[in-house]
PDB file of N, CA and C in Angstrom:
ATOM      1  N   UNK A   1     223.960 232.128 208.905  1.00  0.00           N
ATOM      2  CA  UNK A   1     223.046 233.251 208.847  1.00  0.00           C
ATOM      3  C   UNK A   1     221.760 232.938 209.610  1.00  0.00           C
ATOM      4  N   UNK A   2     221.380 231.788 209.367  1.00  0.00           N
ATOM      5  CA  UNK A   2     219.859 231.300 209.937  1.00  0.00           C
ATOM      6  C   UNK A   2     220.250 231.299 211.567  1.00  0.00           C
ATOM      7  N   UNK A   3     221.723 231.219 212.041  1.00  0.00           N
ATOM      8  CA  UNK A   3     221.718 231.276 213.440  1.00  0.00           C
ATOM      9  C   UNK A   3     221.528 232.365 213.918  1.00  0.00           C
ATOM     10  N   UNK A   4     222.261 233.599 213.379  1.00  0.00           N
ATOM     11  CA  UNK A   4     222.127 234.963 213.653  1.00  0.00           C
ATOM     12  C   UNK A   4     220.690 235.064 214.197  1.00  0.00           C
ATOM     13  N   UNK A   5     219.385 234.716 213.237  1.00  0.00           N
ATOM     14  CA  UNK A   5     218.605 234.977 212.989  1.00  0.00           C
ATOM     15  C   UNK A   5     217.390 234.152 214.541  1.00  0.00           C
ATOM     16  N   UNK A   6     218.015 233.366 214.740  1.00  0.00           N
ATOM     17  CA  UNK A   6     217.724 232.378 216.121  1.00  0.00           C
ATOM     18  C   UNK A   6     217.675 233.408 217.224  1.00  0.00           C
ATOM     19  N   UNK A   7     219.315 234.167 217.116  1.00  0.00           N
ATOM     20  CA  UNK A   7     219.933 234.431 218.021  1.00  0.00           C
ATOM     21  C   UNK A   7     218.766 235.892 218.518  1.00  0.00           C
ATOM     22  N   UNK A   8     218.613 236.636 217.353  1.00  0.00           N
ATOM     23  CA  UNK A   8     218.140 237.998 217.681  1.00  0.00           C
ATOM     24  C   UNK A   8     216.424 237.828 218.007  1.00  0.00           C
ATOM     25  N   UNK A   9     215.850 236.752 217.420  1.00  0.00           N
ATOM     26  CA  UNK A   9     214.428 236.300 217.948  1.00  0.00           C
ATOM     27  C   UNK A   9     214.485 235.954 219.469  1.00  0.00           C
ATOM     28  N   UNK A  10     215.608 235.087 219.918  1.00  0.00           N
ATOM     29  CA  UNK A  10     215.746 235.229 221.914  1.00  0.00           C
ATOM     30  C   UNK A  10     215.767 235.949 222.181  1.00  0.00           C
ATOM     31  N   UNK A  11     216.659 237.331 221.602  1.00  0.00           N
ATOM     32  CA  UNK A  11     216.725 238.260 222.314  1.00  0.00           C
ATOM     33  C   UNK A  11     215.776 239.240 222.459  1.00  0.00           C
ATOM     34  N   UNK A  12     214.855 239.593 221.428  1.00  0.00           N
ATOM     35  CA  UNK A  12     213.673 240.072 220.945  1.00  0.00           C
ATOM     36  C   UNK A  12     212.681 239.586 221.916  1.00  0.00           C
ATOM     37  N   UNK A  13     212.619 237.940 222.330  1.00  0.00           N
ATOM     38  CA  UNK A  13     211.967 237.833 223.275  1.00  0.00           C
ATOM     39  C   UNK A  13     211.886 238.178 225.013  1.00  0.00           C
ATOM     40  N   UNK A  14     213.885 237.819 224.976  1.00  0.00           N
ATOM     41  CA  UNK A  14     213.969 238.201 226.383  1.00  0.00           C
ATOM     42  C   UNK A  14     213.409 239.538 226.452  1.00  0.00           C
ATOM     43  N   UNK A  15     213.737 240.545 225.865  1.00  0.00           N
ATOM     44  CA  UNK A  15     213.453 241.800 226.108  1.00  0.00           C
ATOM     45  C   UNK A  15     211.552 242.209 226.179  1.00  0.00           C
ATOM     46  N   UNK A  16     210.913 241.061 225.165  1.00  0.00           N
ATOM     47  CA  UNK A  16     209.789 241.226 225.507  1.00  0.00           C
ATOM     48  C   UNK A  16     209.008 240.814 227.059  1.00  0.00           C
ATOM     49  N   UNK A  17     209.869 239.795 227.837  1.00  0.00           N
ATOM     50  CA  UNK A  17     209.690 239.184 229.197  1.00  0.00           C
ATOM     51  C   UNK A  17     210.159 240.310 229.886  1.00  0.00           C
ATOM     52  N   UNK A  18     210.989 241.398 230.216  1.00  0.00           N
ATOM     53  CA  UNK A  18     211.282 242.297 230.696  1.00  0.00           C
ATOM     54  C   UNK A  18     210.453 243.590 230.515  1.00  0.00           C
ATOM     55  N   UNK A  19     209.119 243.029 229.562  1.00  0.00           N
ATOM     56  CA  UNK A  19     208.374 244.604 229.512  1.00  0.00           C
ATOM     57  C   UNK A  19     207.604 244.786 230.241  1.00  0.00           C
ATOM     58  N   UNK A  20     206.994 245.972 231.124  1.00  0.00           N
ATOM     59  CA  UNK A  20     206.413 246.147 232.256  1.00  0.00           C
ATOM     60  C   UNK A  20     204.426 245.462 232.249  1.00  0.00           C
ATOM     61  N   UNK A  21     204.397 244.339 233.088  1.00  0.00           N
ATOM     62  CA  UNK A  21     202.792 244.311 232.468  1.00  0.00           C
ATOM     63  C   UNK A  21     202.700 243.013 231.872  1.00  0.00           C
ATOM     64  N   UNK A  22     203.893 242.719 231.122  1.00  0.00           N
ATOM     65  CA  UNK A  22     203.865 241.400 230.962  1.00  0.00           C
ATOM     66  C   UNK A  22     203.399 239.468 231.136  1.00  0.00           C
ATOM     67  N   UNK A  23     202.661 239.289 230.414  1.00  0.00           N
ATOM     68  CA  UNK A  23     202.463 238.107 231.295  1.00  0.00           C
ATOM     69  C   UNK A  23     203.173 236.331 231.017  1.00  0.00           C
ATOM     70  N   UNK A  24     202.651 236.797 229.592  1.00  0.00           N
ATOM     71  CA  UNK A  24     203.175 235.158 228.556  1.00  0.00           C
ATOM     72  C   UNK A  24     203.081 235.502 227.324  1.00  0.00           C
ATOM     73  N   UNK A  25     203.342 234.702 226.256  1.00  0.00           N
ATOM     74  CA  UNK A  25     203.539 234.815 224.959  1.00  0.00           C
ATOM     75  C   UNK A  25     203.647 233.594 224.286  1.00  0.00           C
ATOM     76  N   UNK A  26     203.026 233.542 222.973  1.00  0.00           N
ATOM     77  CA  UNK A  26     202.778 232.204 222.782  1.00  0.00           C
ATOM     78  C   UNK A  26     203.161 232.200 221.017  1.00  0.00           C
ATOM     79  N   UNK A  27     203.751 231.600 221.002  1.00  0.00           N
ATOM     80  CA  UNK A  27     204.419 231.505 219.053  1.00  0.00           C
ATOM     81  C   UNK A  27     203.438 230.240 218.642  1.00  0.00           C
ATOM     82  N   UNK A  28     203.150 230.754 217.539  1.00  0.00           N
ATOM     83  CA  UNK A  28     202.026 229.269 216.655  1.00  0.00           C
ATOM     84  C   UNK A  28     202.533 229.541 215.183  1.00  0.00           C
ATOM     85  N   UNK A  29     202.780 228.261 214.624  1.00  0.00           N
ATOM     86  CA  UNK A  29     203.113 228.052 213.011  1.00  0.00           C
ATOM     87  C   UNK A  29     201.595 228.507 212.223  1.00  0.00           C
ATOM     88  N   UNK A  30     201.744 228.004 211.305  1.00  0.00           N
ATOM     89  CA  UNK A  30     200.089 228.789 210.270  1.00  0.00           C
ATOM     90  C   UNK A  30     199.195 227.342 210.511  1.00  0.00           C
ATOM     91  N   UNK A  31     199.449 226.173 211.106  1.00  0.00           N
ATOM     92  CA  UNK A  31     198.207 225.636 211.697  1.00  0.00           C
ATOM     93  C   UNK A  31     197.648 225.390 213.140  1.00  0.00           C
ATOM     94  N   UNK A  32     198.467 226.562 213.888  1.00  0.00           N
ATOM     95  CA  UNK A  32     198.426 226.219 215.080  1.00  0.00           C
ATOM     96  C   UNK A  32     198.751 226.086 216.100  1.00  0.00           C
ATOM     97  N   UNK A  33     199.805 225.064 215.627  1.00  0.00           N
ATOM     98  CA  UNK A  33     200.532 224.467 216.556  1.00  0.00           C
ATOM     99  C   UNK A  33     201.396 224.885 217.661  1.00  0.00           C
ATOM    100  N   UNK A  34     201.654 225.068 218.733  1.00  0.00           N
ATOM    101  CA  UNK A  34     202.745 225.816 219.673  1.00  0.00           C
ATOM    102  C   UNK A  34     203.740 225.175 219.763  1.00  0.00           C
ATOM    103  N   UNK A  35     204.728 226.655 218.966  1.00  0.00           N
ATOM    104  CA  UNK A  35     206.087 226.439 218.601  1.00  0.00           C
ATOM    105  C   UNK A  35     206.816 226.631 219.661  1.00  0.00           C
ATOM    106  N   UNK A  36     206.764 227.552 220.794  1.00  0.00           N
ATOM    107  CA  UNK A  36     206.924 228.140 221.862  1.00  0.00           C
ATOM    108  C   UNK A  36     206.448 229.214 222.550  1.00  0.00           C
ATOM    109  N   UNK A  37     206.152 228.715 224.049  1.00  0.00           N
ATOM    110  CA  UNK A  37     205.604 229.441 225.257  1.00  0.00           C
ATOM    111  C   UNK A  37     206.422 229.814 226.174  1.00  0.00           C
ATOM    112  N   UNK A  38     206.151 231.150 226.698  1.00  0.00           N
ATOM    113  CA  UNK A  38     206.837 231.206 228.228  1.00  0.00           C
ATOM    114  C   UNK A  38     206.090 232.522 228.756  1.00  0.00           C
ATOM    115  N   UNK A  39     205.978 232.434 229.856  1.00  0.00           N
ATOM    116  CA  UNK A  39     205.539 233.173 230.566  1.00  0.00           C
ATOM    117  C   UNK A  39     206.795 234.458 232.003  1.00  0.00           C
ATOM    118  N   UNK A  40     206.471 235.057 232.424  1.00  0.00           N
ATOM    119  CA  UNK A  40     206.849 235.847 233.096  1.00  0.00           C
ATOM    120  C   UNK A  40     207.184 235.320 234.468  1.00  0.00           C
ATOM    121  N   UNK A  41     208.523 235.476 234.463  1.00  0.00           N
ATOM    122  CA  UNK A  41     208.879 234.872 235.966  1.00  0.00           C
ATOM    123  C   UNK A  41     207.887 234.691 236.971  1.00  0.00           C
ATOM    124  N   UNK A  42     207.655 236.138 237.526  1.00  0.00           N
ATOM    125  CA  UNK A  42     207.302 236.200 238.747  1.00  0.00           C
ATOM    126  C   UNK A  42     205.231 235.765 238.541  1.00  0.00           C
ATOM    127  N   UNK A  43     205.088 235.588 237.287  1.00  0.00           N
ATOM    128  CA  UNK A  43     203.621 234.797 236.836  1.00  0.00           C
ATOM    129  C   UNK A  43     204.083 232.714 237.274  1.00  0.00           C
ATOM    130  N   UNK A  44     204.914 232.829 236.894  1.00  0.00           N
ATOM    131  CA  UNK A  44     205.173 230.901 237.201  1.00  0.00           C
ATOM    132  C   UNK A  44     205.391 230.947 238.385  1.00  0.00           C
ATOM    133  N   UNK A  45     206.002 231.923 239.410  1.00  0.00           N
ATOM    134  CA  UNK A  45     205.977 231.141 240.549  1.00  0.00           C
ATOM    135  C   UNK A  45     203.757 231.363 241.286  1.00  0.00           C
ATOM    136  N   UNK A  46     203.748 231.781 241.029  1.00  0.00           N
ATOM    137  CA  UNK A  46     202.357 232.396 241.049  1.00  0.00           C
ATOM    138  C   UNK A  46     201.200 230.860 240.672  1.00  0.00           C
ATOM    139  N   UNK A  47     201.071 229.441 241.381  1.00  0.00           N
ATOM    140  CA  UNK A  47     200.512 228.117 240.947  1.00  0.00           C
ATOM    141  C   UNK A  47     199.584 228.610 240.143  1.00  0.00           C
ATOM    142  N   UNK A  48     198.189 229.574 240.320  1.00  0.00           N
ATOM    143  CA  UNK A  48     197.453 229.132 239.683  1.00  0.00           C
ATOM    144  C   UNK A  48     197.613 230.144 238.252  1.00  0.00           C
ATOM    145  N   UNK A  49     197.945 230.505 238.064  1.00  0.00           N
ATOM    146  CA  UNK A  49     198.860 231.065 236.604  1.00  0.00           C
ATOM    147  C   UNK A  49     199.696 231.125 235.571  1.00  0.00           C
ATOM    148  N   UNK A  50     199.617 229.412 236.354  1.00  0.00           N
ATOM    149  CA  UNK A  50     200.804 228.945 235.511  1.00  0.00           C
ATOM    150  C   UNK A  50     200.983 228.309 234.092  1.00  0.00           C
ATOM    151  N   UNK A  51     200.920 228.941 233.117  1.00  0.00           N
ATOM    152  CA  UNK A  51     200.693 228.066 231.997  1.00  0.00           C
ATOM    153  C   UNK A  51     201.569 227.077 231.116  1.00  0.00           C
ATOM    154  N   UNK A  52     200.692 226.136 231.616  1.00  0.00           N
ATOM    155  CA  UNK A  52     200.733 224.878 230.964  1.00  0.00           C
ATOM    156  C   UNK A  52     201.331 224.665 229.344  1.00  0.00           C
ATOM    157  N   UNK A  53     201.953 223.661 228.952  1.00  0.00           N
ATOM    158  CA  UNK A  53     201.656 223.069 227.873  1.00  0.00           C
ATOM    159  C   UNK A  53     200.045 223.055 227.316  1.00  0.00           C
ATOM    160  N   UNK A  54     199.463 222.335 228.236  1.00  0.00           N
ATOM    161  CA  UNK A  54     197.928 222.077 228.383  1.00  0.00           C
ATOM    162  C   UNK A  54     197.210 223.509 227.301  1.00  0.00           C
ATOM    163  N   UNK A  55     197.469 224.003 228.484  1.00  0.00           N
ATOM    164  CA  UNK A  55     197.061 225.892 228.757  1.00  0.00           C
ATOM    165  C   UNK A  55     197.441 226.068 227.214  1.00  0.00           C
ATOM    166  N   UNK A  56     198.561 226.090 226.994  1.00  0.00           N
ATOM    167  CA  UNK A  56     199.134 226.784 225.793  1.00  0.00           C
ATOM    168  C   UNK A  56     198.475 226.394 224.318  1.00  0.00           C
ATOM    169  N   UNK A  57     198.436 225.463 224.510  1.00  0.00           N
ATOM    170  CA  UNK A  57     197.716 224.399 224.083  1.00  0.00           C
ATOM    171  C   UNK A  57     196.160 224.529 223.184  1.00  0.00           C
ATOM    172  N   UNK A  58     195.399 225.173 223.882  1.00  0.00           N
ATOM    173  CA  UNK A  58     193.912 225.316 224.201  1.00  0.00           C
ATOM    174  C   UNK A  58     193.643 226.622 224.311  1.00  0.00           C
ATOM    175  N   UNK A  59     195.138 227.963 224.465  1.00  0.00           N
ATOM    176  CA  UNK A  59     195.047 229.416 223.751  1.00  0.00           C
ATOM    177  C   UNK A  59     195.020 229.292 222.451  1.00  0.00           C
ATOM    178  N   UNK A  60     196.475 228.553 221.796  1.00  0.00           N
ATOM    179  CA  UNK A  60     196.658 228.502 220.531  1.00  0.00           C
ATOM    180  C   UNK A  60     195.117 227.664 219.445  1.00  0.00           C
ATOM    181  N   UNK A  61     194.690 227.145 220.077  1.00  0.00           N
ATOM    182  CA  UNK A  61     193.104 226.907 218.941  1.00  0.00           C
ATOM    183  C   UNK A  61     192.361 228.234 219.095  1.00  0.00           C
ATOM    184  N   UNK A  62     192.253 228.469 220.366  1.00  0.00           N
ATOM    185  CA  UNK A  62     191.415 230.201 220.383  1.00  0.00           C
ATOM    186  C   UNK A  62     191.954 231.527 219.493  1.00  0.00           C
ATOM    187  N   UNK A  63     193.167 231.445 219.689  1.00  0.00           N
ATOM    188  CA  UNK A  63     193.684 232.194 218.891  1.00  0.00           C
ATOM    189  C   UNK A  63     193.454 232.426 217.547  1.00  0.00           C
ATOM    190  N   UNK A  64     193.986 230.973 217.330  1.00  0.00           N
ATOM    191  CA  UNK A  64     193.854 231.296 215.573  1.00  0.00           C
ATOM    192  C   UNK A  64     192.199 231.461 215.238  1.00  0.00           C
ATOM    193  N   UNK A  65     191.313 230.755 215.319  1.00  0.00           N
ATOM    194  CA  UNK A  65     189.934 230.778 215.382  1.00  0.00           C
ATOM    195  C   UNK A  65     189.722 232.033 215.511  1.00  0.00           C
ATOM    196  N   UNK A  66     190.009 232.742 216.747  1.00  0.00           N
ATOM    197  CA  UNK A  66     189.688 234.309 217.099  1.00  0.00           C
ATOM    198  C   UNK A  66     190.196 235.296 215.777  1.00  0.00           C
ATOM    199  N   UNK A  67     191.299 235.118 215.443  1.00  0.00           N
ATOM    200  CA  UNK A  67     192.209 235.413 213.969  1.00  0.00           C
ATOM    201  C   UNK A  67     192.074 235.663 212.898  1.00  0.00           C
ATOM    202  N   UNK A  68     191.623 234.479 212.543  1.00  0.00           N
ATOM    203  CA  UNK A  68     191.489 233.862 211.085  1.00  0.00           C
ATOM    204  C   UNK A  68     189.752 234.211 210.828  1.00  0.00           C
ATOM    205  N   UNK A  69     188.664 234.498 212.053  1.00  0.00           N
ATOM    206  CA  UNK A  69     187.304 234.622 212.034  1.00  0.00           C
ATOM    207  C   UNK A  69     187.450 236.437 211.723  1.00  0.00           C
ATOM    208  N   UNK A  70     187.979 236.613 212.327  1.00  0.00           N
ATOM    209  CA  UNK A  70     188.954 238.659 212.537  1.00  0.00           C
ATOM    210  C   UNK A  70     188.627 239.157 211.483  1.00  0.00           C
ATOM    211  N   UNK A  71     190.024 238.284 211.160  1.00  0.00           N
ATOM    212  CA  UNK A  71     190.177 238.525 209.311  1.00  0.00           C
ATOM    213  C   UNK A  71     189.331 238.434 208.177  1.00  0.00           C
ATOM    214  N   UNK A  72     188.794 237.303 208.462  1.00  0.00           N
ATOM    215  CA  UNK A  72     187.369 237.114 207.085  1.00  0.00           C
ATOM    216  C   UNK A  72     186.399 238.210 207.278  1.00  0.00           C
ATOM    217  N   UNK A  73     185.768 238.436 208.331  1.00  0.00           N
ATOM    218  CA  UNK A  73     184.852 239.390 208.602  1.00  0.00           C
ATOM    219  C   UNK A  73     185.430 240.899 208.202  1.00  0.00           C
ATOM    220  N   UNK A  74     186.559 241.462 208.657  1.00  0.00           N
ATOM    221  CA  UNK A  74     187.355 242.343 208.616  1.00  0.00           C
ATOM    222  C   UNK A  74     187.520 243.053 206.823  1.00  0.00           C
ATOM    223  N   UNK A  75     187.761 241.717 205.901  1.00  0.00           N
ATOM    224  CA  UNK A  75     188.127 241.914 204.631  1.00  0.00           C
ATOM    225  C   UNK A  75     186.305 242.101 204.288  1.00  0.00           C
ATOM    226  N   UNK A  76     185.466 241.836 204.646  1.00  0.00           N
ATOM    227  CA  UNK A  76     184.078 241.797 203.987  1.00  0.00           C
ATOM    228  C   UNK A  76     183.522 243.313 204.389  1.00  0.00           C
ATOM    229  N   UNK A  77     184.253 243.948 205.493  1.00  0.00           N
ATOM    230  CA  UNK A  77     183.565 244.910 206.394  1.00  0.00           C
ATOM    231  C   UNK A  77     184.242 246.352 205.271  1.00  0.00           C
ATOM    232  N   UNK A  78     185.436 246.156 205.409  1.00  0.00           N
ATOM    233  CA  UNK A  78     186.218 247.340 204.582  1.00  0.00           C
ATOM    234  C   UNK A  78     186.976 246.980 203.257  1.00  0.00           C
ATOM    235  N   UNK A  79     187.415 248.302 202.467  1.00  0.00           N
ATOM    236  CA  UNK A  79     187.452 248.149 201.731  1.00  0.00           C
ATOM    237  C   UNK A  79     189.285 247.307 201.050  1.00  0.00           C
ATOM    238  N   UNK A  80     189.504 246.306 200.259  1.00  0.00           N
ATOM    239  CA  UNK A  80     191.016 245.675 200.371  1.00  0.00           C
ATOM    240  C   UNK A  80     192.023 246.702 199.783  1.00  0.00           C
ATOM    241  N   UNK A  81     191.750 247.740 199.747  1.00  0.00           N
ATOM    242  CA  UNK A  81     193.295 248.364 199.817  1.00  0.00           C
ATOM    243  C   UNK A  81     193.687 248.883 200.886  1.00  0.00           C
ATOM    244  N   UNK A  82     192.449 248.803 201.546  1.00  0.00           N
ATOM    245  CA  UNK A  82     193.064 249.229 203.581  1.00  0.00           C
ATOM    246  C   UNK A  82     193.994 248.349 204.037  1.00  0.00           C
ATOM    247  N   UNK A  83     194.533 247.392 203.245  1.00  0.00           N
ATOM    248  CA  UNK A  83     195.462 246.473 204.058  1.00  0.00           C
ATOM    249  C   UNK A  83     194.737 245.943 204.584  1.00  0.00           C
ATOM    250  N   UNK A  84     196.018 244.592 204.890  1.00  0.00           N
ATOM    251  CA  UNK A  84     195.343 243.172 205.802  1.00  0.00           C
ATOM    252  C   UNK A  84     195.169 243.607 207.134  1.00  0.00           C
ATOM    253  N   UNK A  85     194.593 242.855 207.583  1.00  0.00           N
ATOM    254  CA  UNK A  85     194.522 243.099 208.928  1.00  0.00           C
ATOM    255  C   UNK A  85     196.327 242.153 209.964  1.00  0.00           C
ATOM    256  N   UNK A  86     197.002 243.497 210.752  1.00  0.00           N
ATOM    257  CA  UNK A  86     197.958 243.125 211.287  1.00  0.00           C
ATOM    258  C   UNK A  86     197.916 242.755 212.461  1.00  0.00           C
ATOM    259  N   UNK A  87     197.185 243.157 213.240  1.00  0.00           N
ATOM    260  CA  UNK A  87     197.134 243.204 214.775  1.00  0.00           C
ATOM    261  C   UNK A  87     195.790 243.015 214.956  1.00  0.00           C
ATOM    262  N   UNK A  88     195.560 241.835 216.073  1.00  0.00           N
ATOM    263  CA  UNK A  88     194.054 241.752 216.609  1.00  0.00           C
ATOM    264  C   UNK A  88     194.320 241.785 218.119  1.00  0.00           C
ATOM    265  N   UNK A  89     193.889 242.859 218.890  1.00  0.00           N
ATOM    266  CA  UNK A  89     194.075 243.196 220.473  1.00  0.00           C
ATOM    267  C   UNK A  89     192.352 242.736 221.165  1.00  0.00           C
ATOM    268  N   UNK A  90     192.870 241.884 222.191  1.00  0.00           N
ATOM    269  CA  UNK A  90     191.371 241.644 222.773  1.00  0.00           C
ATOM    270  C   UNK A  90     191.644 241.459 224.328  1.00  0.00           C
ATOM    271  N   UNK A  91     190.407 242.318 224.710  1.00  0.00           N
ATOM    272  CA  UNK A  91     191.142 242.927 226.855  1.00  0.00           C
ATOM    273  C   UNK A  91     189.733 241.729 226.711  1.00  0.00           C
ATOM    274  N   UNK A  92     190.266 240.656 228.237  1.00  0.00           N
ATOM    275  CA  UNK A  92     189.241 239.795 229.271  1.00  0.00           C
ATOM    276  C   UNK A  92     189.400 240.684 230.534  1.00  0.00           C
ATOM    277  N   UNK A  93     188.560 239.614 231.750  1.00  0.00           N
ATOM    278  CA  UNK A  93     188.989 240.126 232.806  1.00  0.00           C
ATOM    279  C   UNK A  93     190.487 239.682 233.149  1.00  0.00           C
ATOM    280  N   UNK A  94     190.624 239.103 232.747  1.00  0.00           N
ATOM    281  CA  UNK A  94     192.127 238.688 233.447  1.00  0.00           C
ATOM    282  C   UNK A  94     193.390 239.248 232.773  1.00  0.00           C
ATOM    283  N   UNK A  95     193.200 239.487 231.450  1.00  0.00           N
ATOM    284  CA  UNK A  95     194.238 240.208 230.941  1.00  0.00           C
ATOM    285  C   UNK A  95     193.969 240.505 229.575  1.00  0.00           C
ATOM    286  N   UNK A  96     195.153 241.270 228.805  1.00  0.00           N
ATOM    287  CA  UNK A  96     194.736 241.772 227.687  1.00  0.00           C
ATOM    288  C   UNK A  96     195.761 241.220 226.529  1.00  0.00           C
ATOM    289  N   UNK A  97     194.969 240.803 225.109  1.00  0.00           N
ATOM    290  CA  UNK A  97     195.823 239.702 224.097  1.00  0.00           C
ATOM    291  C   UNK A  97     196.160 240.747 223.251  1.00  0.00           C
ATOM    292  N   UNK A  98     197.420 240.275 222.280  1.00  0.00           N
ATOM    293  CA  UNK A  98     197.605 240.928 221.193  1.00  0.00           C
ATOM    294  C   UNK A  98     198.026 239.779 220.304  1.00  0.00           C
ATOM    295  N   UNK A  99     197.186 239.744 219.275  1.00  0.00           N
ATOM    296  CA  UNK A  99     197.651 238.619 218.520  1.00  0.00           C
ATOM    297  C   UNK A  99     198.291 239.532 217.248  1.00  0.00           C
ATOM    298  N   UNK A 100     199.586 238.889 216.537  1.00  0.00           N
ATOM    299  CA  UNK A 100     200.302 239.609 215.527  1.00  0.00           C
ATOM    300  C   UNK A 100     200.139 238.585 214.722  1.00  0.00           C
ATOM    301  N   UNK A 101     200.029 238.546 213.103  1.00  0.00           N
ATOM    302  CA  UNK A 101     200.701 237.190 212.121  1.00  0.00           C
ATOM    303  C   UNK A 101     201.383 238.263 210.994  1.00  0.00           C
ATOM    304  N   UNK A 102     202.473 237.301 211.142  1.00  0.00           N
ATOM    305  CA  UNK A 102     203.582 237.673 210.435  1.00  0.00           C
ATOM    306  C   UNK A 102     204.226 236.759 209.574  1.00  0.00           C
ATOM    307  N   UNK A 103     203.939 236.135 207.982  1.00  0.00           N
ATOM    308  CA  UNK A 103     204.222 235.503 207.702  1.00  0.00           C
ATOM    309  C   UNK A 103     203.564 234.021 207.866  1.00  0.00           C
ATOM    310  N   UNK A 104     204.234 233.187 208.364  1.00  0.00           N
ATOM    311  CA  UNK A 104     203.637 231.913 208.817  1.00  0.00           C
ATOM    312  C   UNK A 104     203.673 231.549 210.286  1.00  0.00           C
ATOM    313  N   UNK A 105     203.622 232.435 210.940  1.00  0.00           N
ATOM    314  CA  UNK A 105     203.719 232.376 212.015  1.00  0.00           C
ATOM    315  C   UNK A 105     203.008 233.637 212.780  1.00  0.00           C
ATOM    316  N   UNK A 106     202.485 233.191 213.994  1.00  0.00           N
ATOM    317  CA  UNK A 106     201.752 233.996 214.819  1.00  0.00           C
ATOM    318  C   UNK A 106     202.587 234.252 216.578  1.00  0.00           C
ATOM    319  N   UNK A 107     201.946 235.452 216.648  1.00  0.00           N
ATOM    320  CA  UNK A 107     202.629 236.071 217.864  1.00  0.00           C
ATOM    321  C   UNK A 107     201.738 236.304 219.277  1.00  0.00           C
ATOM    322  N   UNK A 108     201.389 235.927 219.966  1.00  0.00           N
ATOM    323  CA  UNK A 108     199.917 235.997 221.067  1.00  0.00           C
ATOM    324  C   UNK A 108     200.745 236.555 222.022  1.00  0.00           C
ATOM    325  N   UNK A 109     200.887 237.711 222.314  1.00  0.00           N
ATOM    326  CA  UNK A 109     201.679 238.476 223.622  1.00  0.00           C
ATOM    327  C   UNK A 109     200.075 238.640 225.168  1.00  0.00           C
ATOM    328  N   UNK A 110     200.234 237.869 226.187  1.00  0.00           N
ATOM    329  CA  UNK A 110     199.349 238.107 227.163  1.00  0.00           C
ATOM    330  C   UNK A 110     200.032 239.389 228.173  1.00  0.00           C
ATOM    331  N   UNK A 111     199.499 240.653 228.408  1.00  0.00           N
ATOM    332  CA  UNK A 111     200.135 241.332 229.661  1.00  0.00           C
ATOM    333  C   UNK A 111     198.814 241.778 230.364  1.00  0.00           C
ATOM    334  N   UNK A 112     198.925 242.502 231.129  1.00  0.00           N
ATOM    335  CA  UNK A 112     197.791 243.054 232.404  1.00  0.00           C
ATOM    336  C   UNK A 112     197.282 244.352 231.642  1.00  0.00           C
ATOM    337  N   UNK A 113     195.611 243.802 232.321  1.00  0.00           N
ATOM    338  CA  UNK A 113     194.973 245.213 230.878  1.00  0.00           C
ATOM    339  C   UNK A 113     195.175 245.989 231.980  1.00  0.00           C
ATOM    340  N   UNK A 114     195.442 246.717 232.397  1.00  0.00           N
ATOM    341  CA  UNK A 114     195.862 248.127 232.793  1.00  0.00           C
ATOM    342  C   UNK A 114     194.659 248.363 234.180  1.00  0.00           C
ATOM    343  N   UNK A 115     193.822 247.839 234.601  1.00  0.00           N
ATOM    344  CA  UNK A 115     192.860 247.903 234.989  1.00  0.00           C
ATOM    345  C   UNK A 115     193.445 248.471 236.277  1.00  0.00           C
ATOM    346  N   UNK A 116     194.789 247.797 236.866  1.00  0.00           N
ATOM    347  CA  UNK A 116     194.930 247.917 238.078  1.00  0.00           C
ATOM    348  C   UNK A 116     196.005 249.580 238.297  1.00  0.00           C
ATOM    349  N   UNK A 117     196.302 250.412 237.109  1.00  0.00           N
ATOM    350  CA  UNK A 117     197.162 251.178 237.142  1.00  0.00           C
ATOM    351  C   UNK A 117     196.129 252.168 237.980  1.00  0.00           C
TER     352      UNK A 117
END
C-alpha cells in the first residue's frame, strides 16, 4: 500500500514539472530538511539557474522561517476558527513561491510570477 502511495506522489509531481510557468519545487520534513528537489528541464539546462543541493539547501531554512513566522503572526492577527493557515504565496523579482504544509511535510512550488505574460 505504502508503494501505491510512492507511486502517485511521482506522478503528482511529474505532472506538476509539466505545468506551464514552472520552475522547481522543493519537499522539506517538519525540521527542514530537503527531502527532495527538482527543477524544470529546460531551467537546468539554463547554468545560472540551476539549483543546487547548496541552493536547495539555503531555500529550505527560508522557507520554513518565512512559514512558521506566517503562521504565528497570522494566528495573533485573526480570529482561530478561521482555520490554520494553508498556503503562504510570496512573488520576488525572479519568481513567485507557494509554500503548502501538509502534515509533516512541506511543499515550496517556484514558477514565473507572470510578469512576462
Amino acid at each position: 500500500m505504502a508503494h501505491n502511495q510512492v507511486n502517485e506522489i511521482d506522478e503528482l509531481l511529474k505532472d506538476l514539472k509539466k505545468t506551464p510557468g514552472f520552475k522547481a519545487y522543493l519537499i522539506l520534513n517538519s525540521d527542514g530538511i530537503v527531502i527532495r528537489w527538482d527543477q524544470a528541464d529546460n531551467v537546468a539546462e539554463s547554468s545560472s539557474q540551476v539549483m543546487t543541493y547548496q541552493s536547495a539547501v539555503q531555500h529550505a531554512h527560508h522557507i520554513t522561517e518565512l512559514y512558521n513566522k506566517s503562521t504565528a503572526h497570522i494566528k495573533e492577527l485573526f480570529e482561530p476558527e478561521d482555520g490554520p493557515v494553508e498556503n503562504v504565496r510570496l512573488r520576488t523579482e525572479k519568481y513567485e513561491m507557494i509554500i503548502s504544509s501538509i502534515g509533516n511535510y512541506t511543499l515550496a512550488v517556484f514558477q514565473d510570477d507572470g510578469s512576462n505574460e
